[in-house]
Protein backbone atom coordinates (compact mmCIF):
# COMPACT_ATOMS: atom_id res chain seq x y z
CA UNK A 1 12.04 37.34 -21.72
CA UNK A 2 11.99 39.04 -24.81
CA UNK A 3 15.77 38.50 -26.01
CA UNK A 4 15.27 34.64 -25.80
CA UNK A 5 12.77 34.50 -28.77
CA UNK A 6 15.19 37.19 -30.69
CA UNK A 7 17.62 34.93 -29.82
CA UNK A 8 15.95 31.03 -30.94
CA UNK A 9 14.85 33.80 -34.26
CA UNK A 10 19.05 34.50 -34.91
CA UNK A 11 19.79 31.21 -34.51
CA UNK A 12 17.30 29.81 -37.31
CA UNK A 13 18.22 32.89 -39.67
CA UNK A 14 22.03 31.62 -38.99
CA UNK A 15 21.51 28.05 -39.61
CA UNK A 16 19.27 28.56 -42.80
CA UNK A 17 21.76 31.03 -44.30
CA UNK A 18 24.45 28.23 -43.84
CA UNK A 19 21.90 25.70 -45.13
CA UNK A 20 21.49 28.00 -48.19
CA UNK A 21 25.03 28.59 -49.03
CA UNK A 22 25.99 25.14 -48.64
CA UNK A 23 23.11 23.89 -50.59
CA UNK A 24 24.72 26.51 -53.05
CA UNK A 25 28.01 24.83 -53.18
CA UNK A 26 27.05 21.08 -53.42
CA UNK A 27 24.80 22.11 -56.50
CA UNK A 28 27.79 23.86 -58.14
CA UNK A 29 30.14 20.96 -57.38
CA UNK A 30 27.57 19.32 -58.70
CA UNK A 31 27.32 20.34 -61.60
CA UNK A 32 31.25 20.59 -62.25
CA UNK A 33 30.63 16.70 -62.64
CA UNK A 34 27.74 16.95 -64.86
CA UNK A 35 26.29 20.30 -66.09
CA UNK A 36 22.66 21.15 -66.21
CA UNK A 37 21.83 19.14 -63.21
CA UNK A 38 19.00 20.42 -61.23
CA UNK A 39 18.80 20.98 -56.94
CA UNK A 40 16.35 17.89 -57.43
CA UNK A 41 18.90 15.58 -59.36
CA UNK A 42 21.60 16.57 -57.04
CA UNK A 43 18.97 15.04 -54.14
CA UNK A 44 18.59 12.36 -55.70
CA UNK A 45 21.91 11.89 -56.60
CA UNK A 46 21.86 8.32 -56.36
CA UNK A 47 20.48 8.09 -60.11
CA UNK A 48 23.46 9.88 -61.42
CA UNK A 49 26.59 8.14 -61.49
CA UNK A 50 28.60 10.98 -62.06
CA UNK A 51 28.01 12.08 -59.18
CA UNK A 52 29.73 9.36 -57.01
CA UNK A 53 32.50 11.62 -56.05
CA UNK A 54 34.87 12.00 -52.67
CA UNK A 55 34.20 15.80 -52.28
CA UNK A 56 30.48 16.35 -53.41
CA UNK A 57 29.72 13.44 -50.83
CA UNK A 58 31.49 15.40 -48.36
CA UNK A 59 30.43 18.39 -48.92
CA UNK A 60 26.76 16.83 -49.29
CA UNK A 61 27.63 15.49 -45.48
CA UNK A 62 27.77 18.59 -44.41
CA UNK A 63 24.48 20.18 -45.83
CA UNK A 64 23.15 17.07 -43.78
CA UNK A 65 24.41 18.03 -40.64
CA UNK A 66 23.11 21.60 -40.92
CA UNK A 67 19.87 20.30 -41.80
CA UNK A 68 20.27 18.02 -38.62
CA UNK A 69 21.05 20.82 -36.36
CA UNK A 70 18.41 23.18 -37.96
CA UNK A 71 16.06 20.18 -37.24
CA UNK A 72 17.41 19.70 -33.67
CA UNK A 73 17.21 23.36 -32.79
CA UNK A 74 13.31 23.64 -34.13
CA UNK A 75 12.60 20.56 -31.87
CA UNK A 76 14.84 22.35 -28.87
CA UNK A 77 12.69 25.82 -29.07
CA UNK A 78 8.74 23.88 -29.27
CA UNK A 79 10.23 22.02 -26.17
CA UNK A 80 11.40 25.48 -24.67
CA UNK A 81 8.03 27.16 -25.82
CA UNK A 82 5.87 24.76 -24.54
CA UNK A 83 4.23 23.57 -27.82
């Protein structure tokens, strides 16, 4: 029983170094379209109109799935837990 903990651990250590490196690339796409921009402009992106661009919104897609699965995969293991 022990190796299905380790495992729900390597699978939230996964996700969140995805979540990190993409969060890492929509910044610096970011601010390709408008330097000095900070990780909170870039979420609220919809106050700078530079940043109404194809590729950051696709690459900001993205970061929202992994967030989605990292979400869906926290909800998954306090199901499997039991709490």
């Amino acid at each position: 029983m022990t190796q299905i903990p380790d495992a729900w651990d390597e699978i939230e250590r996964m996700l969140q170094s995805l979540i990190d490196l993409q969060e890492s690339k929509v910044l610096a796409l970011a601010r390709r379209l408008k330097p000095g921009l900070t990780a909170e402009d870039v979420r609220n992106a919809h106050d700078h109109r530079e940043l109404d661009d194809a590729d950051l919104q696709f690459e900001d897609g993205t970061l929202a799935g992994l967030l989605a699965a990292q979400a869906a995969v926290r909800a998954r293991r306090r199901e499997w837990s039991g709490t």
